[in-house]
PDB file of N, CA and C in Angstrom:
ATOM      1  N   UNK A   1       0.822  -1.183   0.000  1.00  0.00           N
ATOM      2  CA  UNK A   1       0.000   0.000   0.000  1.00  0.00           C
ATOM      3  C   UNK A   1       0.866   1.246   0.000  1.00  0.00           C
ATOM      4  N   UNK A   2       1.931   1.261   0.939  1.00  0.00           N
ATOM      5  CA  UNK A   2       2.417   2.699   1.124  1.00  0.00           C
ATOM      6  C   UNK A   2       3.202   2.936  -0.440  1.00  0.00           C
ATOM      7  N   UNK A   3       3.689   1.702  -0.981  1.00  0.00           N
ATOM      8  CA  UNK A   3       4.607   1.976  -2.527  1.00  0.00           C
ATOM      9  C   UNK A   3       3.847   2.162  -3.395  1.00  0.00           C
ATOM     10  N   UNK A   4       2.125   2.113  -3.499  1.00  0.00           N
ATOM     11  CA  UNK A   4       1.287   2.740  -4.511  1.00  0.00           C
ATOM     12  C   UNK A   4       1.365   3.833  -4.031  1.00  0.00           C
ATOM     13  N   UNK A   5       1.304   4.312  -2.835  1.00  0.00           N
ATOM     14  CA  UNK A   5       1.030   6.226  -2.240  1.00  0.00           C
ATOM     15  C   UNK A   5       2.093   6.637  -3.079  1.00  0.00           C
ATOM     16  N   UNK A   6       3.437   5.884  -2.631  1.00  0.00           N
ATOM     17  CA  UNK A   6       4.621   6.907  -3.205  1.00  0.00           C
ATOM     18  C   UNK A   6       4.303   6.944  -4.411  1.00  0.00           C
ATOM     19  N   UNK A   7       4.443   6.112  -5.367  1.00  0.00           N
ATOM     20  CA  UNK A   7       4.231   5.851  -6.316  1.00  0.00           C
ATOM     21  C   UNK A   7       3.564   7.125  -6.950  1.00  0.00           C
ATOM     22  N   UNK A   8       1.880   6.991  -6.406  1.00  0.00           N
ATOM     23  CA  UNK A   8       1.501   8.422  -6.826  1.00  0.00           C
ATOM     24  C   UNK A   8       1.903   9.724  -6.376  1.00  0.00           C
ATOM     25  N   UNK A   9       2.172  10.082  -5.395  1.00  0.00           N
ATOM     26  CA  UNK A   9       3.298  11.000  -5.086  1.00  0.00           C
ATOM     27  C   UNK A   9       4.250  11.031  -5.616  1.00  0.00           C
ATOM     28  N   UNK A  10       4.790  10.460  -5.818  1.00  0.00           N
ATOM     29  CA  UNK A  10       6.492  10.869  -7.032  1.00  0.00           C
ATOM     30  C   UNK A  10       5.809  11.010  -8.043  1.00  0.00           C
ATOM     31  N   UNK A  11       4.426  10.717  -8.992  1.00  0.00           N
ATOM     32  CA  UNK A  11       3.634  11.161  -9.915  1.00  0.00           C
ATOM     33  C   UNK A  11       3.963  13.007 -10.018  1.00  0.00           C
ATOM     34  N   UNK A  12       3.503  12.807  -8.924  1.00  0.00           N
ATOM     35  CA  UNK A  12       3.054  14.494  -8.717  1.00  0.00           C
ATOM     36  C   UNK A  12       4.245  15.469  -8.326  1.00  0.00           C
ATOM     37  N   UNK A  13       5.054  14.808  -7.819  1.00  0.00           N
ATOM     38  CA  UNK A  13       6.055  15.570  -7.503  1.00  0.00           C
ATOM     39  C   UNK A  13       7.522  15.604  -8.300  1.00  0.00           C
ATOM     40  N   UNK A  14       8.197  14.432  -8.588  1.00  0.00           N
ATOM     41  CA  UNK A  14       9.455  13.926  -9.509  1.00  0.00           C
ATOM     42  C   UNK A  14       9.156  14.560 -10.920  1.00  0.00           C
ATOM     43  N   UNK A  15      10.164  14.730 -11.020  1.00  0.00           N
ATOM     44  CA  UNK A  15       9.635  15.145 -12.923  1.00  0.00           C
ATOM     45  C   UNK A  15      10.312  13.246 -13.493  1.00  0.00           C
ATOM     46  N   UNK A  16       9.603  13.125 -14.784  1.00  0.00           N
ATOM     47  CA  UNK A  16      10.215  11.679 -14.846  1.00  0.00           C
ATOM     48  C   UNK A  16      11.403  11.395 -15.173  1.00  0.00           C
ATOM     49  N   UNK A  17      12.683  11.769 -15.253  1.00  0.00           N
ATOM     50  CA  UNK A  17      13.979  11.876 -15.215  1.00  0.00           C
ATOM     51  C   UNK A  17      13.735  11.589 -13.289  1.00  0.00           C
ATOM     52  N   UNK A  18      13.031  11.678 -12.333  1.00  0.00           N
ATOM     53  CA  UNK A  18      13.713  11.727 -11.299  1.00  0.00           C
ATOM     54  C   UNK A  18      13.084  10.242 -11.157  1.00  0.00           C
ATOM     55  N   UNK A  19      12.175   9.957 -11.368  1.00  0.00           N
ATOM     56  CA  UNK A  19      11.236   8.795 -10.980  1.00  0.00           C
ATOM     57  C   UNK A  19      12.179   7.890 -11.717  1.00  0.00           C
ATOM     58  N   UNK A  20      12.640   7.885 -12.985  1.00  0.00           N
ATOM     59  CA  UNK A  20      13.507   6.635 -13.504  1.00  0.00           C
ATOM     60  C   UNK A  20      14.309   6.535 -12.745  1.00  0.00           C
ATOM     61  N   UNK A  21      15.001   7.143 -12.323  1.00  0.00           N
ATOM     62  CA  UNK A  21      16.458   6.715 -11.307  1.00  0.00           C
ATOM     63  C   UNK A  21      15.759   6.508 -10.072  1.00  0.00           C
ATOM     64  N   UNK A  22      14.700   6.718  -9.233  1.00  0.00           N
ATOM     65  CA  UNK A  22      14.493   6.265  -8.313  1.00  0.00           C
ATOM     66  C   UNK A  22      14.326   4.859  -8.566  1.00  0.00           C
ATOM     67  N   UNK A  23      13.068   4.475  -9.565  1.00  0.00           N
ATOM     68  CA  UNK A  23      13.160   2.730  -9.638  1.00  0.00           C
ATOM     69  C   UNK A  23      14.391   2.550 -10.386  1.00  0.00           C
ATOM     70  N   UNK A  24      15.111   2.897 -10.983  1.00  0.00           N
ATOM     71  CA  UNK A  24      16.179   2.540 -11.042  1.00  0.00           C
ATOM     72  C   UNK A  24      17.073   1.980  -9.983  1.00  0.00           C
ATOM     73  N   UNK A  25      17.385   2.533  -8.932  1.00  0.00           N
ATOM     74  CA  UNK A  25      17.670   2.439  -7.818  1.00  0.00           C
ATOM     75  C   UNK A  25      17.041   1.483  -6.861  1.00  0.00           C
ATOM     76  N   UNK A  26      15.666   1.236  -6.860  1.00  0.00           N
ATOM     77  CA  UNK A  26      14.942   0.590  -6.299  1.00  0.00           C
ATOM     78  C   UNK A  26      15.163  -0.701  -6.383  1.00  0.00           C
ATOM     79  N   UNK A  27      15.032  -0.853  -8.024  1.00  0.00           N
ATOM     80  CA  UNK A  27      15.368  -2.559  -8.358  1.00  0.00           C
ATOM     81  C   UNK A  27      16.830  -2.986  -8.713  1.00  0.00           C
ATOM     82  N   UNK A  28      17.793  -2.622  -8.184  1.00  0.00           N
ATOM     83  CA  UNK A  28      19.032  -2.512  -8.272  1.00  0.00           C
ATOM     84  C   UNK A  28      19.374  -3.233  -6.173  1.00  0.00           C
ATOM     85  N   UNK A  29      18.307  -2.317  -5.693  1.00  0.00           N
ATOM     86  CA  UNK A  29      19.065  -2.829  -4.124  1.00  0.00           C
ATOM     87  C   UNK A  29      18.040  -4.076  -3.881  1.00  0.00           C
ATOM     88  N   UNK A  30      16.680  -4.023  -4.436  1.00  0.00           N
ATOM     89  CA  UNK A  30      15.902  -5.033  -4.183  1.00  0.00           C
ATOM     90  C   UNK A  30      16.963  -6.540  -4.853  1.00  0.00           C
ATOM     91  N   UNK A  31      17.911  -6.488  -5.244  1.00  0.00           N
ATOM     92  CA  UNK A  31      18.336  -7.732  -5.982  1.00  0.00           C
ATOM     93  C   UNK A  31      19.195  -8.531  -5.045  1.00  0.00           C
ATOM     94  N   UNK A  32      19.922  -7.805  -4.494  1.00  0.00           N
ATOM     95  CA  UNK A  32      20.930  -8.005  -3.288  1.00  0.00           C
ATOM     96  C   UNK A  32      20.155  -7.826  -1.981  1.00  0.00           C
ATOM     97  N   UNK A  33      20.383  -8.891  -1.212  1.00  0.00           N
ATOM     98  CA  UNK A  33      19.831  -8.846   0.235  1.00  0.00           C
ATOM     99  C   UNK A  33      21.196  -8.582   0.913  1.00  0.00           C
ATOM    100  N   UNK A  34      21.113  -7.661   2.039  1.00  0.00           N
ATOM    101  CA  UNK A  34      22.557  -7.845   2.972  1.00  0.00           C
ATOM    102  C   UNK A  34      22.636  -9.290   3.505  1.00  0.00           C
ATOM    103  N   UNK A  35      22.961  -9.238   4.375  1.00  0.00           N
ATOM    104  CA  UNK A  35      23.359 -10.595   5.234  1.00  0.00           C
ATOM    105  C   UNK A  35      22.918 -10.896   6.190  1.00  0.00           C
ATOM    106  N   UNK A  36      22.199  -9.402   6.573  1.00  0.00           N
ATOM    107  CA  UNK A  36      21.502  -9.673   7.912  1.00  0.00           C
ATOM    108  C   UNK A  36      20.704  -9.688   7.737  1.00  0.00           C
ATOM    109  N   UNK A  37      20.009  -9.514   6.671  1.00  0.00           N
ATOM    110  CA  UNK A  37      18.753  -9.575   6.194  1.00  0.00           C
ATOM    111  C   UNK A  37      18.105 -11.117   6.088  1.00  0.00           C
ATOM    112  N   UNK A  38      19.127 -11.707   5.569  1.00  0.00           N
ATOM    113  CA  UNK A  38      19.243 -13.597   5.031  1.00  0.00           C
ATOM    114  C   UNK A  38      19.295 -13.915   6.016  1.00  0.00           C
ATOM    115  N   UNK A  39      19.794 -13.334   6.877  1.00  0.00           N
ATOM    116  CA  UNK A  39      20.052 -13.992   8.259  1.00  0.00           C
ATOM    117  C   UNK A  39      18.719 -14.173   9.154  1.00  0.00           C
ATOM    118  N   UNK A  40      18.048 -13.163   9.294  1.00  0.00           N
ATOM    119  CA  UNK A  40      16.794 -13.093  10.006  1.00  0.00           C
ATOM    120  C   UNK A  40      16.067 -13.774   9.246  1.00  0.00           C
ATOM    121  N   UNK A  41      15.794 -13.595   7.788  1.00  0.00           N
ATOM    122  CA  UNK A  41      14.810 -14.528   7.098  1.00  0.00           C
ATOM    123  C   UNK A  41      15.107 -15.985   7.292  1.00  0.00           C
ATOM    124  N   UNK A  42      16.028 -16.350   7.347  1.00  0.00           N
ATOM    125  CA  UNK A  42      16.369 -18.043   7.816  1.00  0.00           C
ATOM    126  C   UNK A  42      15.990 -18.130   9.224  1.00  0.00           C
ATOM    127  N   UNK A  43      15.880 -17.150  10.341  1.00  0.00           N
ATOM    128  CA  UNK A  43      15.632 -17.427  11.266  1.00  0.00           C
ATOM    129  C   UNK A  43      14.155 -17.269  11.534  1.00  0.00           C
ATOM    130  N   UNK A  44      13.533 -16.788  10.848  1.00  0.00           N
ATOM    131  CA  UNK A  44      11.920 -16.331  10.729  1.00  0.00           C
ATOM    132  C   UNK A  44      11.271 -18.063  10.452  1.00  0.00           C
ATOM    133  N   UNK A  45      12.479 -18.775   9.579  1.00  0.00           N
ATOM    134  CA  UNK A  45      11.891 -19.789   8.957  1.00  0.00           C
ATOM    135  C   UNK A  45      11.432 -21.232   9.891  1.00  0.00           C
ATOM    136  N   UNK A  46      12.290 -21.009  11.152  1.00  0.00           N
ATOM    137  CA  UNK A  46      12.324 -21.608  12.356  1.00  0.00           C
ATOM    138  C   UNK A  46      11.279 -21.529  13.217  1.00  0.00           C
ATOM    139  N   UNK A  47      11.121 -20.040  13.550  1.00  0.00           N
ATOM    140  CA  UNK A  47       9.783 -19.492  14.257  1.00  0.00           C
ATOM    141  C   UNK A  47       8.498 -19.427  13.826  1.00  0.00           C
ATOM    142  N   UNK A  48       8.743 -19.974  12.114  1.00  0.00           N
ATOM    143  CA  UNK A  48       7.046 -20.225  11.776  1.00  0.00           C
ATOM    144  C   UNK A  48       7.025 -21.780  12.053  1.00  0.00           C
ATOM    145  N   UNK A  49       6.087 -22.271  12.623  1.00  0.00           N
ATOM    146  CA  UNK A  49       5.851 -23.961  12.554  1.00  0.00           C
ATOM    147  C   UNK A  49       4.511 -23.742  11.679  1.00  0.00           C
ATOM    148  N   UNK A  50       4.440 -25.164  10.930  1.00  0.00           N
ATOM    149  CA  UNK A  50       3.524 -25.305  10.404  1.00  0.00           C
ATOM    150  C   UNK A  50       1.840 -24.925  11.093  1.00  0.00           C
ATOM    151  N   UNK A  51       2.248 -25.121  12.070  1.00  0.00           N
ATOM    152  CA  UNK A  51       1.070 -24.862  13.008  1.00  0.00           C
ATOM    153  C   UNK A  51       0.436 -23.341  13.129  1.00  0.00           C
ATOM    154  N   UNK A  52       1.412 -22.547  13.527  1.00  0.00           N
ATOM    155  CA  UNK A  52       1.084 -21.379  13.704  1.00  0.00           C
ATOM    156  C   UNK A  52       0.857 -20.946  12.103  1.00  0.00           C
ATOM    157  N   UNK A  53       1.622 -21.412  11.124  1.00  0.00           N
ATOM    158  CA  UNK A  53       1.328 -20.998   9.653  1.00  0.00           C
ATOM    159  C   UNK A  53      -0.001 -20.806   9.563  1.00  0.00           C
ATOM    160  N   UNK A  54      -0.545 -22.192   9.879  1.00  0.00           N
ATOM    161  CA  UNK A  54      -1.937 -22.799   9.893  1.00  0.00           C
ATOM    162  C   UNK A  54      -2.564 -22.088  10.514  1.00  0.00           C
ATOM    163  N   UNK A  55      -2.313 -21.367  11.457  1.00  0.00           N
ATOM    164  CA  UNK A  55      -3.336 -19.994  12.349  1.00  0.00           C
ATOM    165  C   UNK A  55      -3.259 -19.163  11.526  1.00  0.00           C
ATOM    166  N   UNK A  56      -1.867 -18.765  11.507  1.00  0.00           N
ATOM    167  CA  UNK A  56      -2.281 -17.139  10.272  1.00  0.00           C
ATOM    168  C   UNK A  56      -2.667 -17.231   9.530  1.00  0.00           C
ATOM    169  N   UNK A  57      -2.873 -18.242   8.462  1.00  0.00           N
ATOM    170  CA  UNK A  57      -3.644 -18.635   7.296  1.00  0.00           C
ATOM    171  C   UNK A  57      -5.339 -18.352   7.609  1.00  0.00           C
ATOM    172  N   UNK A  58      -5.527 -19.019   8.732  1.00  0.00           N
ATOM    173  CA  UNK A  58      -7.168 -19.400   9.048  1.00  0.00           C
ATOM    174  C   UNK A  58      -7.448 -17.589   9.691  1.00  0.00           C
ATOM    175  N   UNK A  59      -6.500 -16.840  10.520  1.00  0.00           N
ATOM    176  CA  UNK A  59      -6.653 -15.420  11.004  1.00  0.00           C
ATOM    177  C   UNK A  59      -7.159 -14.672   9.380  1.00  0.00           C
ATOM    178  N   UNK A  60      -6.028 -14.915   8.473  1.00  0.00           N
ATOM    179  CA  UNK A  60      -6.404 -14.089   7.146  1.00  0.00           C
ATOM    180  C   UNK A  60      -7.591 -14.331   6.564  1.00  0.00           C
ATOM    181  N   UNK A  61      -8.066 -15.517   6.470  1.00  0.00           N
ATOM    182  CA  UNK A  61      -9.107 -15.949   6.315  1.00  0.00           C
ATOM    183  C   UNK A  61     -10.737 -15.495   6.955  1.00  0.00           C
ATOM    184  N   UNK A  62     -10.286 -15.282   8.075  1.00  0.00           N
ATOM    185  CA  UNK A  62     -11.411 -14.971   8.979  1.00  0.00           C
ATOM    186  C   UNK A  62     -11.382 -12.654   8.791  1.00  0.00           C
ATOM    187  N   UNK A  63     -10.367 -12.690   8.963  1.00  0.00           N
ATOM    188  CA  UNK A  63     -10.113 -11.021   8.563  1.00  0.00           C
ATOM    189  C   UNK A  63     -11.032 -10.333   7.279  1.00  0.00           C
ATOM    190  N   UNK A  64     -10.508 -11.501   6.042  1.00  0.00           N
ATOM    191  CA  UNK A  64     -10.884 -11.013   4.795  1.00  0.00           C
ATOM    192  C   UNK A  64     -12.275 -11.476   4.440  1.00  0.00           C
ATOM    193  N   UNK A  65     -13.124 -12.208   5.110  1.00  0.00           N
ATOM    194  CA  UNK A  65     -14.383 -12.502   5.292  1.00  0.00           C
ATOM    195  C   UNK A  65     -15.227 -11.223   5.544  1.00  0.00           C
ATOM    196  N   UNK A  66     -14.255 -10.995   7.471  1.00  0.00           N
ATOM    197  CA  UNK A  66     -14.942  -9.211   7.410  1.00  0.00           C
ATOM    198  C   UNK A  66     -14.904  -8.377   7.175  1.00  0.00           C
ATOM    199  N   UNK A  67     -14.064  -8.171   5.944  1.00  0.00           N
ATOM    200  CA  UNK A  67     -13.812  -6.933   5.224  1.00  0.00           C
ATOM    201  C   UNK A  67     -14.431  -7.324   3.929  1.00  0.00           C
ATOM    202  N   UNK A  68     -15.319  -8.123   3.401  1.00  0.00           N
ATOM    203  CA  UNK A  68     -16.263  -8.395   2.451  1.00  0.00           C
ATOM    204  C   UNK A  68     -17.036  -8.055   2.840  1.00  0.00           C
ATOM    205  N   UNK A  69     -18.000  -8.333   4.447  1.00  0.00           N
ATOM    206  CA  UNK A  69     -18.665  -7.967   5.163  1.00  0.00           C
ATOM    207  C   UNK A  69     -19.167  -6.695   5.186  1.00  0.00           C
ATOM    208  N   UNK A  70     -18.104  -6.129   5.744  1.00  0.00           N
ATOM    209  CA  UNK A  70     -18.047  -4.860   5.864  1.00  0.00           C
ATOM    210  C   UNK A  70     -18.119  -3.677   4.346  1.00  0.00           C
ATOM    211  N   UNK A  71     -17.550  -4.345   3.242  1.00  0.00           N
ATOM    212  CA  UNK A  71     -17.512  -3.958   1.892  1.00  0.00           C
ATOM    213  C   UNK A  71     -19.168  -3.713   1.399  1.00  0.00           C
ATOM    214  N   UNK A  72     -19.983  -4.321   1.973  1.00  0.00           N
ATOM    215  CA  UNK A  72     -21.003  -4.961   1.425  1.00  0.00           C
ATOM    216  C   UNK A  72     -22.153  -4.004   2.211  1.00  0.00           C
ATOM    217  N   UNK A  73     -21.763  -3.077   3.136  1.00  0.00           N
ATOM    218  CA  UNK A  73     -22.700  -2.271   3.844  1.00  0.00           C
ATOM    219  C   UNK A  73     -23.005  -1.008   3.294  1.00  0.00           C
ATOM    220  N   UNK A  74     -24.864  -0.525   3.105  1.00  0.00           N
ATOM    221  CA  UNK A  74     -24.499   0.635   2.712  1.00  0.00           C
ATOM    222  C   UNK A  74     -24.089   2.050   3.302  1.00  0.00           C
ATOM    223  N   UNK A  75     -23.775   3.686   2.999  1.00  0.00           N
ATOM    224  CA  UNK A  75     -22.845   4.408   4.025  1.00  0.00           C
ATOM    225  C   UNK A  75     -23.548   4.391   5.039  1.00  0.00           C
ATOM    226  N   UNK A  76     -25.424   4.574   5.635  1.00  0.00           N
ATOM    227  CA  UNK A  76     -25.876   4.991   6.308  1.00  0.00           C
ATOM    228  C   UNK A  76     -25.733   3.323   7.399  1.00  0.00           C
ATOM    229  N   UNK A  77     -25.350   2.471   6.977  1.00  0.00           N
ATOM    230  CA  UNK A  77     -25.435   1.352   7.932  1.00  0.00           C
ATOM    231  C   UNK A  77     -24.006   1.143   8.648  1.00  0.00           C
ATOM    232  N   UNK A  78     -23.325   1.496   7.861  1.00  0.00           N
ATOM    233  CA  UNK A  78     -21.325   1.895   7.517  1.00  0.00           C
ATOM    234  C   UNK A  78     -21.357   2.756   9.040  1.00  0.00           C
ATOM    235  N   UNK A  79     -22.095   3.964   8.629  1.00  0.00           N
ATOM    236  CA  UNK A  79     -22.221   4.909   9.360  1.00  0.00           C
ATOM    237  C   UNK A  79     -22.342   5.139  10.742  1.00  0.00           C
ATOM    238  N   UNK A  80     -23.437   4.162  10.851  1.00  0.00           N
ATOM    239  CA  UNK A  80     -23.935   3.868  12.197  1.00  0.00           C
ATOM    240  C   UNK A  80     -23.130   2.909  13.084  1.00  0.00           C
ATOM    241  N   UNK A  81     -22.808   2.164  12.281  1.00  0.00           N
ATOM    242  CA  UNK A  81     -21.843   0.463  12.988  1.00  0.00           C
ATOM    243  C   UNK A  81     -20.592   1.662  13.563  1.00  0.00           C
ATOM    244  N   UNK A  82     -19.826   2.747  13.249  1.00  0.00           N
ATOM    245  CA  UNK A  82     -18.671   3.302  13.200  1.00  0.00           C
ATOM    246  C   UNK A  82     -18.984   4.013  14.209  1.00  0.00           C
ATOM    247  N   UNK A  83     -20.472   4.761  14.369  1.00  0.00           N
ATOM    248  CA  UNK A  83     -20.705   5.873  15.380  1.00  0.00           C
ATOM    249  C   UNK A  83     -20.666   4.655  17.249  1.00  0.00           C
ATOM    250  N   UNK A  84     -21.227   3.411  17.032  1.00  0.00           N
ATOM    251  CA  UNK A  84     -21.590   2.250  17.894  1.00  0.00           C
ATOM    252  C   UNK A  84     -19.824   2.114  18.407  1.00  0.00           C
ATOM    253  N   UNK A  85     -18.879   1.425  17.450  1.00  0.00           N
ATOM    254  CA  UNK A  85     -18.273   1.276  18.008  1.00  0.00           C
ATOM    255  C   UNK A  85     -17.407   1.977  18.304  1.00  0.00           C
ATOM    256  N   UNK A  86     -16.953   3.819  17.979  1.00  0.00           N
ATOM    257  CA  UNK A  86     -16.699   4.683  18.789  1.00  0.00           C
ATOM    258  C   UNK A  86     -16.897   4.746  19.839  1.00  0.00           C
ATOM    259  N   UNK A  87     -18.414   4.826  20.351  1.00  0.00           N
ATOM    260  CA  UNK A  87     -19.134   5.130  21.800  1.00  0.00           C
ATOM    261  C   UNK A  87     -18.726   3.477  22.267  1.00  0.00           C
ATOM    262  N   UNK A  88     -18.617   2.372  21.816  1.00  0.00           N
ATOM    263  CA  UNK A  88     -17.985   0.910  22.746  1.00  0.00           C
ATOM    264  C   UNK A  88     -16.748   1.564  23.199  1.00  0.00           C
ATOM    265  N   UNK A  89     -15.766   1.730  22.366  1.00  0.00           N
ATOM    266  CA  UNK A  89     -14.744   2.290  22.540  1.00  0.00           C
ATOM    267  C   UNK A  89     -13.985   3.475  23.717  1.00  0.00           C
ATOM    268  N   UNK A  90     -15.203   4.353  23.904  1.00  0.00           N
ATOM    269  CA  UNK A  90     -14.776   5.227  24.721  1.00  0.00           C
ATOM    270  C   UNK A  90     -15.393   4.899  25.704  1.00  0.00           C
ATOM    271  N   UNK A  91     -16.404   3.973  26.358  1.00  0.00           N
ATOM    272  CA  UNK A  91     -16.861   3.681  27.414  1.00  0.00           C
ATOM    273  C   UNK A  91     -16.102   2.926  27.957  1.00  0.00           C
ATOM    274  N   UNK A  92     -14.967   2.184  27.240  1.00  0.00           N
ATOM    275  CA  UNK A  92     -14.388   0.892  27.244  1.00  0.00           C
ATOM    276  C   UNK A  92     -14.055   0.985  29.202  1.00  0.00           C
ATOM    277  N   UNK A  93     -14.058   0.036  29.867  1.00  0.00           N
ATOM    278  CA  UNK A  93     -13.440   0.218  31.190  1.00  0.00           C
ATOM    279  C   UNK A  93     -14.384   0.886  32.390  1.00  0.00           C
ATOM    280  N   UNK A  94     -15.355   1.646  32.023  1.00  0.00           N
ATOM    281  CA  UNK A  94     -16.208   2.744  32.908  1.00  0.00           C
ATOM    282  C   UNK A  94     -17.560   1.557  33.214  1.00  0.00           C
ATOM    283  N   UNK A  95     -17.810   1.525  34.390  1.00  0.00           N
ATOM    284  CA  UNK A  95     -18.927   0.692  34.453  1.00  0.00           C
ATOM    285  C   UNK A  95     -20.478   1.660  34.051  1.00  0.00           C
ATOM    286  N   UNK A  96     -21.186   0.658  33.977  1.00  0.00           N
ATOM    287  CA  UNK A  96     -22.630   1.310  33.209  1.00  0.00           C
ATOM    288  C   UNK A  96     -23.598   1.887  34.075  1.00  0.00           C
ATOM    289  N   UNK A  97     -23.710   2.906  34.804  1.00  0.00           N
ATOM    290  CA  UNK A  97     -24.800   3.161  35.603  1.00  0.00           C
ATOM    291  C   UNK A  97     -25.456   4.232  34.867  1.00  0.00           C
TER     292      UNK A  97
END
């Protein structure tokens, strides 16, 4: 997400002489990983078990369900669900009298 923002931002801002040498640049360091970089990614590879894979898989799963959900509301229902869980939100902790 944030490399489409730039993306359109260097639109608007780079003249295109500046934007070529930026991806120029871009896909030049993306090719080479340092070492510590390889290093943590081999160690990332340890700390995922299949298991927990298997959670984040089923978490993404369950996430992108409610953001169909939620896709699927119109603004005035959008609207209201947002105003609800603001006011959950700021009551959060205060008992109800």
């Amino acid at each position: 997400m944030f490399k489409f923002i730039g993306k359109a931002l260097a639109g608007l801002v780079l003249t295109k002489k500046a934007r070529t040498a930026v991806g120029r640049r871009a896909s030049a360091a993306g090719k080479a990983k340092p070492p510590a970089v390889a290093e943590v990614q081999a160690r990332a590879r340890d700390v995922v078990t299949p298991e927990r894979a298997e959670l984040i898989r089923h978490a993404l799963q369950v996430r992108a369900a409610k953001q169909t959900i939620l896709a699927d509301l119109d603004d005035e229902t959008r609207a209201k669900l947002v105003a609800t869980a603001m006011k959950a939100l700021l009551n959060e902790g205060r008992d109800k009298t």
